[in-house]
Protein backbone atom coordinates (compact mmCIF):
# COMPACT_ATOMS: atom_id res chain seq x y z
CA UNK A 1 -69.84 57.41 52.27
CA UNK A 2 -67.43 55.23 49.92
CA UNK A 3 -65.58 53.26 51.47
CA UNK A 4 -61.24 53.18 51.31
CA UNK A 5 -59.07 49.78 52.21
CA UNK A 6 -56.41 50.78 54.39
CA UNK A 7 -53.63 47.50 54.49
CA UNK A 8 -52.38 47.43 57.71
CA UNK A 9 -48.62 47.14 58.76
CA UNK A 10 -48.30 45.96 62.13
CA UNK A 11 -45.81 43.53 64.21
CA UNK A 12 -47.13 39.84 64.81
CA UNK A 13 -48.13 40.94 68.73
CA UNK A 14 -50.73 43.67 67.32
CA UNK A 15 -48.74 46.85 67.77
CA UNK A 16 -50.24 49.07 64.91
CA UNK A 17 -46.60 50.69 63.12
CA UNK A 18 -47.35 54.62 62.61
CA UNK A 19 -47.92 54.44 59.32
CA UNK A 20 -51.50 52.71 59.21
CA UNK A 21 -52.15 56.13 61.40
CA UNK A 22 -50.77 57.77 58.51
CA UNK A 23 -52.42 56.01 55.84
CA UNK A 24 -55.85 56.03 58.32
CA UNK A 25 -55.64 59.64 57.84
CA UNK A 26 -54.69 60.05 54.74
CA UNK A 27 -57.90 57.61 53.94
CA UNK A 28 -59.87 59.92 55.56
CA UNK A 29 -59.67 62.51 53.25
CA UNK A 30 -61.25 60.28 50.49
CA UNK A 31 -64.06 58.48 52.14
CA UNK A 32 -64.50 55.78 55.24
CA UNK A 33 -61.49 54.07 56.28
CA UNK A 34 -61.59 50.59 56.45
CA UNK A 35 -58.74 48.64 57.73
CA UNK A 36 -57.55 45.09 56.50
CA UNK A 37 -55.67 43.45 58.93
CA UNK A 38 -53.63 40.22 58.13
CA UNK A 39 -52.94 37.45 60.38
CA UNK A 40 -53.68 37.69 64.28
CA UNK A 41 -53.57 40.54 66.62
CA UNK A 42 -56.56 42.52 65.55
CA UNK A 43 -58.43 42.50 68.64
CA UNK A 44 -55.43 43.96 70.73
CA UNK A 45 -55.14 46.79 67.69
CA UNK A 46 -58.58 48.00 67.69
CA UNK A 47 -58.72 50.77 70.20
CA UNK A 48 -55.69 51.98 68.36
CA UNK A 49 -57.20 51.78 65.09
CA UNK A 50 -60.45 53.49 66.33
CA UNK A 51 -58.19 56.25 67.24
CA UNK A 52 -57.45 57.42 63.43
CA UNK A 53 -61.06 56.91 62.09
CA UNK A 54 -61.17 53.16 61.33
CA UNK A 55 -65.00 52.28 60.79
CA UNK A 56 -64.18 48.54 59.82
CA UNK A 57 -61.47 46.23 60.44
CA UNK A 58 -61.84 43.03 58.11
CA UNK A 59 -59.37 40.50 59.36
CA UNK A 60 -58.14 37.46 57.76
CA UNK A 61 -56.36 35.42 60.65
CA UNK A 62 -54.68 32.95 58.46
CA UNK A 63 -51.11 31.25 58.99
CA UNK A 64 -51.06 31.79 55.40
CA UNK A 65 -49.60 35.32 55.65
CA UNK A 66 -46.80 34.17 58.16
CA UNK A 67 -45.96 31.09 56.06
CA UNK A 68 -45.34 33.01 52.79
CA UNK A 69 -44.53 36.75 51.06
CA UNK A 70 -46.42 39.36 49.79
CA UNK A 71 -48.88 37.25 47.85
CA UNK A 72 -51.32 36.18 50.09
CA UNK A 73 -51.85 39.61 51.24
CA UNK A 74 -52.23 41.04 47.69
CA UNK A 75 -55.11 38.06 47.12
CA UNK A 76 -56.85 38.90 50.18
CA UNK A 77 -57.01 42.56 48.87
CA UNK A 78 -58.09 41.56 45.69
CA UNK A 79 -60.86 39.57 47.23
CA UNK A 80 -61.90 42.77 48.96
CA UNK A 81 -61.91 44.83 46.02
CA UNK A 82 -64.56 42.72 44.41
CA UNK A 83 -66.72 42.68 47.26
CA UNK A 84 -66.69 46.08 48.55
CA UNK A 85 -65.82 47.95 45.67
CA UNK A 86 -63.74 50.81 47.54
CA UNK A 87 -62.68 54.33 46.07
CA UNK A 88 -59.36 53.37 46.85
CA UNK A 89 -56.97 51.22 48.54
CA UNK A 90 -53.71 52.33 50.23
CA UNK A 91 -51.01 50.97 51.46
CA UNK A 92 -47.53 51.83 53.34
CA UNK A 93 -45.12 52.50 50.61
CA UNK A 94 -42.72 50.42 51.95
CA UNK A 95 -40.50 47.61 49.75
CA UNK A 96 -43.04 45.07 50.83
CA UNK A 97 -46.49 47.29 50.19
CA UNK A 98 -45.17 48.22 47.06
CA UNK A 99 -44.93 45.09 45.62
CA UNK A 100 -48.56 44.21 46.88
CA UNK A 101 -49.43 47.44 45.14
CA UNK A 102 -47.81 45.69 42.34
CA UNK A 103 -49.38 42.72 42.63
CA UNK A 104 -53.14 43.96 43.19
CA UNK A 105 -52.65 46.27 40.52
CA UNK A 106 -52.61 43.35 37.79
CA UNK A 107 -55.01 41.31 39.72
CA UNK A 108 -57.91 44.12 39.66
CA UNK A 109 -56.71 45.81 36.42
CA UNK A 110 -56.67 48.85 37.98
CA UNK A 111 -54.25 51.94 37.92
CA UNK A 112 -51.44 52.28 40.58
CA UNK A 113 -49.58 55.52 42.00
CA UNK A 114 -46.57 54.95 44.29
CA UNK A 115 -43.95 57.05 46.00
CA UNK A 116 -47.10 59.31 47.02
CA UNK A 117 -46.52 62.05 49.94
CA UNK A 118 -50.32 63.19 50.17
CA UNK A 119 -53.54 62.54 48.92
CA UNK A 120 -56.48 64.60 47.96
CA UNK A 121 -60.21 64.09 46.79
CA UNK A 122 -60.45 65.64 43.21
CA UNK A 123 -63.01 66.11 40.89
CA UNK A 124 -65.85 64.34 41.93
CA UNK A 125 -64.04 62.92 44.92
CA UNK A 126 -61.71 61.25 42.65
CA UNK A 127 -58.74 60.28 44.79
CA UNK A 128 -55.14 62.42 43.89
CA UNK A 129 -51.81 61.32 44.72
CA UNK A 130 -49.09 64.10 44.96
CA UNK A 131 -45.51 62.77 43.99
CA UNK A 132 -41.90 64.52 44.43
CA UNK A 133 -39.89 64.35 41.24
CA UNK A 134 -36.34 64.87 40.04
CA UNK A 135 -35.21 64.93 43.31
CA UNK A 136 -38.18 67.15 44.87
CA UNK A 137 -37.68 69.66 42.49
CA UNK A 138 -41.15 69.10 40.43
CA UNK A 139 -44.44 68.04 41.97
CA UNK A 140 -46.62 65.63 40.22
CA UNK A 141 -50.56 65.54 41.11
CA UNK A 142 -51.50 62.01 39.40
CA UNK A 143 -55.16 60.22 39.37
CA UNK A 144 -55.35 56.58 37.98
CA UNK A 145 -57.58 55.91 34.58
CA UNK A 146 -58.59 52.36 35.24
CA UNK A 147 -60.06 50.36 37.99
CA UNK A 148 -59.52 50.84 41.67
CA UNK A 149 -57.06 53.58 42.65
CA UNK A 150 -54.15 51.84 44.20
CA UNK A 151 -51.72 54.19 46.11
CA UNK A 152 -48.66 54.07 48.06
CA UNK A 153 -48.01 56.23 50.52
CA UNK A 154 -43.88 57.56 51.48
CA UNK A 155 -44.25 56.47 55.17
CA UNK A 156 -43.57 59.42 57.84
CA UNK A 157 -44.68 62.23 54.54
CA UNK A 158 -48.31 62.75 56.12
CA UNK A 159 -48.84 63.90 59.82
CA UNK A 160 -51.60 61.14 61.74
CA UNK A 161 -54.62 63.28 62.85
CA UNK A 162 -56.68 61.09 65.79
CA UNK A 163 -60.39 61.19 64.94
CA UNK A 164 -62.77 58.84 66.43
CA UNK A 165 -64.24 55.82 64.78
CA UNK A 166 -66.05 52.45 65.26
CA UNK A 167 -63.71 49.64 64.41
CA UNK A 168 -65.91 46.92 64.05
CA UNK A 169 -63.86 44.14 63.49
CA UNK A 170 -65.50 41.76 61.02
CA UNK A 171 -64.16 38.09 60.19
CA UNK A 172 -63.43 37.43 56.62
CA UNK A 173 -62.75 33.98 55.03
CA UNK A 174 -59.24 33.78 53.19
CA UNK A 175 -57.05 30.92 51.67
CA UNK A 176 -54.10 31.36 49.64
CA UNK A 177 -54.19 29.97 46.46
CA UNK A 178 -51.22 27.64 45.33
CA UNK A 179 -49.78 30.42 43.34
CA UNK A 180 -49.50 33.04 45.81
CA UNK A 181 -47.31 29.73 47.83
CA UNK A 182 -44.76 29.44 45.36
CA UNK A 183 -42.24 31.52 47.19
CA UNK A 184 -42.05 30.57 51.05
CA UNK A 185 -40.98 32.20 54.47
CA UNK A 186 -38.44 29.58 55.52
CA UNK A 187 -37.22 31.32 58.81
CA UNK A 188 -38.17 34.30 60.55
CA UNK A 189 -34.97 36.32 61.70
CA UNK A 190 -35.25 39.62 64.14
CA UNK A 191 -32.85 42.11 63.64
CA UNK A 192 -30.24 43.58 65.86
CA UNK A 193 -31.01 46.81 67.31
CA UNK A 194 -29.31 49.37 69.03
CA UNK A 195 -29.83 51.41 71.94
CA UNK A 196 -30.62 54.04 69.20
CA UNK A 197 -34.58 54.34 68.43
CA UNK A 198 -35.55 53.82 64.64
CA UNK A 199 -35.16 55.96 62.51
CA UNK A 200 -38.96 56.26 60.99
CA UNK A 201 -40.12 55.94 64.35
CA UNK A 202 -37.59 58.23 66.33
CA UNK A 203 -39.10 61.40 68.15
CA UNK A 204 -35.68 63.54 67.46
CA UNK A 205 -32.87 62.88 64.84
CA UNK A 206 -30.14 64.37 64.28
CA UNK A 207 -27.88 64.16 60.74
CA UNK A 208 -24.56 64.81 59.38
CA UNK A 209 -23.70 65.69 56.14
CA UNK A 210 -20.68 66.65 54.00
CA UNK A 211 -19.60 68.92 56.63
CA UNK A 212 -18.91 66.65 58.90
CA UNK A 213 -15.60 65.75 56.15
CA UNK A 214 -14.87 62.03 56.96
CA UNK A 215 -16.35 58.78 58.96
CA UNK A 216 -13.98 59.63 61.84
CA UNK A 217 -15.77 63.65 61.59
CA UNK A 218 -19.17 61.74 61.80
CA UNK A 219 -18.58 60.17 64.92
CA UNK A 220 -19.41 63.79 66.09
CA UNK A 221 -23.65 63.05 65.21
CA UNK A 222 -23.43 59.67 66.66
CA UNK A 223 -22.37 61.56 70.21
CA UNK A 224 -24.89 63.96 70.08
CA UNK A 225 -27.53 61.73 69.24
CA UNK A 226 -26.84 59.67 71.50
CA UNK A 227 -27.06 62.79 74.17
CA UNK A 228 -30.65 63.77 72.60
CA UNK A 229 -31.60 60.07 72.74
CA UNK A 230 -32.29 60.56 69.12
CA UNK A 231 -31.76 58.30 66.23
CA UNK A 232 -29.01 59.08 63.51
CA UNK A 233 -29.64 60.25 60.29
CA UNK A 234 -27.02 61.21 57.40
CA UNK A 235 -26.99 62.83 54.03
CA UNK A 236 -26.60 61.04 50.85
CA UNK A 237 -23.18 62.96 50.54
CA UNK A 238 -22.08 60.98 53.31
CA UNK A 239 -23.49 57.42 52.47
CA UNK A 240 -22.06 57.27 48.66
CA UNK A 241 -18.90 58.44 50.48
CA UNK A 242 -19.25 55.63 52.52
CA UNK A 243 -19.01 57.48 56.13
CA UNK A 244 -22.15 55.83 56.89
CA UNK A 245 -24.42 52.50 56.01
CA UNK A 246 -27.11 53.47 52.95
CA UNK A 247 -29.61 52.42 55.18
CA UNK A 248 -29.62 55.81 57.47
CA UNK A 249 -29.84 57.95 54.74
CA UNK A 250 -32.50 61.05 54.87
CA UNK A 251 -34.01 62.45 51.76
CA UNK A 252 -35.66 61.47 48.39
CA UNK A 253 -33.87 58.31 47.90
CA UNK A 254 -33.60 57.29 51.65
CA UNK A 255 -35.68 57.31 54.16
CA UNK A 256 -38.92 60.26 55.15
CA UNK A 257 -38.76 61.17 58.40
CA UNK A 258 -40.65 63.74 60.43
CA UNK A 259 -39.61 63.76 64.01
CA UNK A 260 -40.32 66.30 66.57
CA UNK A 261 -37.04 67.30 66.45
CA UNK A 262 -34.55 67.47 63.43
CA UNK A 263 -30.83 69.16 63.81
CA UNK A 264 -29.18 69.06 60.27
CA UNK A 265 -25.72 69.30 61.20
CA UNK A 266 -23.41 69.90 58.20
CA UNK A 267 -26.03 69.45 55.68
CA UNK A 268 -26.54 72.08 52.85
CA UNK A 269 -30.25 71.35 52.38
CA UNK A 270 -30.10 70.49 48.98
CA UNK A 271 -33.78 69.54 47.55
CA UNK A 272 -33.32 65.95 48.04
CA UNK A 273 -32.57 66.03 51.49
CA UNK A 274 -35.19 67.96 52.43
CA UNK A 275 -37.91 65.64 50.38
CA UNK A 276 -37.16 63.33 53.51
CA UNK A 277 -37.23 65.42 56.50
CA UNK A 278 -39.18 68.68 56.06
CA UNK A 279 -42.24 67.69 57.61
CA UNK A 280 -40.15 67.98 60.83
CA UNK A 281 -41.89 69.83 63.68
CA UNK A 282 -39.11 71.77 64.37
CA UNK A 283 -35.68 71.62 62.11
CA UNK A 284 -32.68 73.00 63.86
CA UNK A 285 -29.60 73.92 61.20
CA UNK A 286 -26.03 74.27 62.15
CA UNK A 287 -23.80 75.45 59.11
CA UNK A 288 -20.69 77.46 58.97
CA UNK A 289 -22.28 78.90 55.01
CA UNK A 290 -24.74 81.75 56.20
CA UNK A 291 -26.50 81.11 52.70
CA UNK A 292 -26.73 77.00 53.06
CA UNK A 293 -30.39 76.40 51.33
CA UNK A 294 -31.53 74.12 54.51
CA UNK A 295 -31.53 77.57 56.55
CA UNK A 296 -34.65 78.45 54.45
CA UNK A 297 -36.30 75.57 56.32
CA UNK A 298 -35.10 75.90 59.42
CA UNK A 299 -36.84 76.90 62.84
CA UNK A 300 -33.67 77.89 64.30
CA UNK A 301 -30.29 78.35 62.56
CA UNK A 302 -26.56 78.89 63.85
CA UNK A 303 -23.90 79.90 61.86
CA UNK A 304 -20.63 78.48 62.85
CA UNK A 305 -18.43 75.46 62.50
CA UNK A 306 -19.55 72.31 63.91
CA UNK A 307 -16.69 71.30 65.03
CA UNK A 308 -17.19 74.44 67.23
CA UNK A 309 -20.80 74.48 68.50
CA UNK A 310 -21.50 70.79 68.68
CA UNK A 311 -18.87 70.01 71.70
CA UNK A 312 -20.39 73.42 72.94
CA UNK A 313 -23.55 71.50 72.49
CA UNK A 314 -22.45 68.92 74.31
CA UNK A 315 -21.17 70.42 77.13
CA UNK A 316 -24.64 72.17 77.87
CA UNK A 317 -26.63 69.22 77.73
CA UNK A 318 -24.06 67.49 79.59
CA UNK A 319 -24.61 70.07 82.45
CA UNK A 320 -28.84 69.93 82.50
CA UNK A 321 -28.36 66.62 82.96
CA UNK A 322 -26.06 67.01 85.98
């Protein structure tokens, strides 16, 4: 069976992020997965990478990839390509794994698809990327023409599926070349978080929208997600009107999520909102407009002001938990 390069994204301690589950899956589809893991960790990972159908893991434990950006990893890939010849590589289609995609893409003259929310096996086992466009309202099915498929994949768009495999983790041999050292990591800096979870990684979110009508009407989601233990999502209505940071936003040009539990509060459902959250196991939609598009979506629906049902809302959860 061909084999498909799956680029990890993990944390330095070997906690495998969801998406390599996604992308394991995803790899699946198109032949045998074969992870590439960068840096150390890989030992601690491979039960989890087993998990989601990994048959190889070929690890590169060089400082290199801690010590500078992007580069080094899109080398090592490159390296990989010539050796194994894959169907395909994929990686998270996050800021950083796009620009590898970038970067591999000129390296191996080969074809590159990003911004992908599934991928198929064509024609002949050719590998397809489906892409939203114009805001979710068209849907692209795109193959490459050159080279090595190189895809991107929207983290949180496909659902992991466990299926067993080997993960035979195999040593490679890696230096960076002085080019891929030009730019370099001069200080590692962990970010602040809340008591909130994160919101790719959140089992519930709940987000506002226009109906919420100002930053002091948000403050409404924040309590109730902070009720549900959930993390806090918000339209892009609300973020250009600056009731909320950019970097919360749900849909096409925010963030995909697809949490167990979704409550739109306030949120018409336009397309490009729900491009970034309608893989949600369950969506629950609370709109005073009967005819709001996101109720076409939705698992459960109430009509009514929120202003009205959320403290109503409140108040029950407020007694379960008493």
């Amino acid at each position: 069976m061909a084999e498909v390069l799956v680029l990890a994204e993990h944390t330095g301690g070997g906690e495998v992020k969801k998406v390599t589950a996604e992308l394991l899956t995803a790899a699946r589809r198109l032949g045998s997965p074969s992870v590439v893991w960068t840096g150390p960790g890989a030992e601690a990972a491979a039960g989890r990478l087993a998990e989601f159908g990994a048959g190889q893991v070929y690890v590169a434990d060089s400082p290199d990839f801690d010590g500078y950006p992007v580069a080094p990893a899109a080398e090592l890939l490159a390296q990989l390509v010539a050796e194994k010849s894959p169907v395909a590589v994929l990686v998270a289609g996050t800021t950083e794994g796009k620009e590898v995609a970038g970067r591999l893409a000129v390296k191996t003259g080969s074809g590159v698809l990003t911004d992908a929310v599934d991928v198929t096996a064509g024609d002949g086992g050719k590998p397809v990327a489906e892409q939203p466009n114009f805001g979710g309202a068209v849907t692209v099915h795109s193959t490459v023409r050159a080279g090595t498929p190189i895809i991107a994949v929207r983290p949180n768009a496909i659902s992991p599926e466990a299926s067993a495999g080997a993960a035979a983790v195999e040593a490679v041999s890696f230096t960076a070349s002085d080019a891929a050292k030009a730019a370099t990591v001069t200080e590692h800096v962990v970010a602040e978080k809340g008591e909130r979870p994160d919101l790719t990684e959140a089992q519930i979110v709940v987000s506002g929208g226009r109906g919420t009508g100002s930053e002091e009407g948000f403050k409404i989601i924040e309590k109730l997600a902070d009720a549900l233990g959930a993390a806090v999502g918000a339209s892009r209505a609300v973020t250009d009107a600056g009731w909320y940071p950019h970097a919360f936003q749900v849909g096409q040009t925010g963030k995909t999520v697809s949490p167990q539990l979704y409550l739109a509060v306030g949120i018409s459902g336009a397309i490009q909102h729900r491009a970034g959250m309608q893989t949600s196991k369950t969506i629950v939609a609370i709109n005073k407009d009967a005819e709001a598009p996101i109720f076409e979506i939705a698992d459960y629906g109430v009509v009514g002001d929120l202003f009205t049902v959320v403290p109503q809302l409140l108040d029950e959860i407020a007694k379960r938990e008493g």
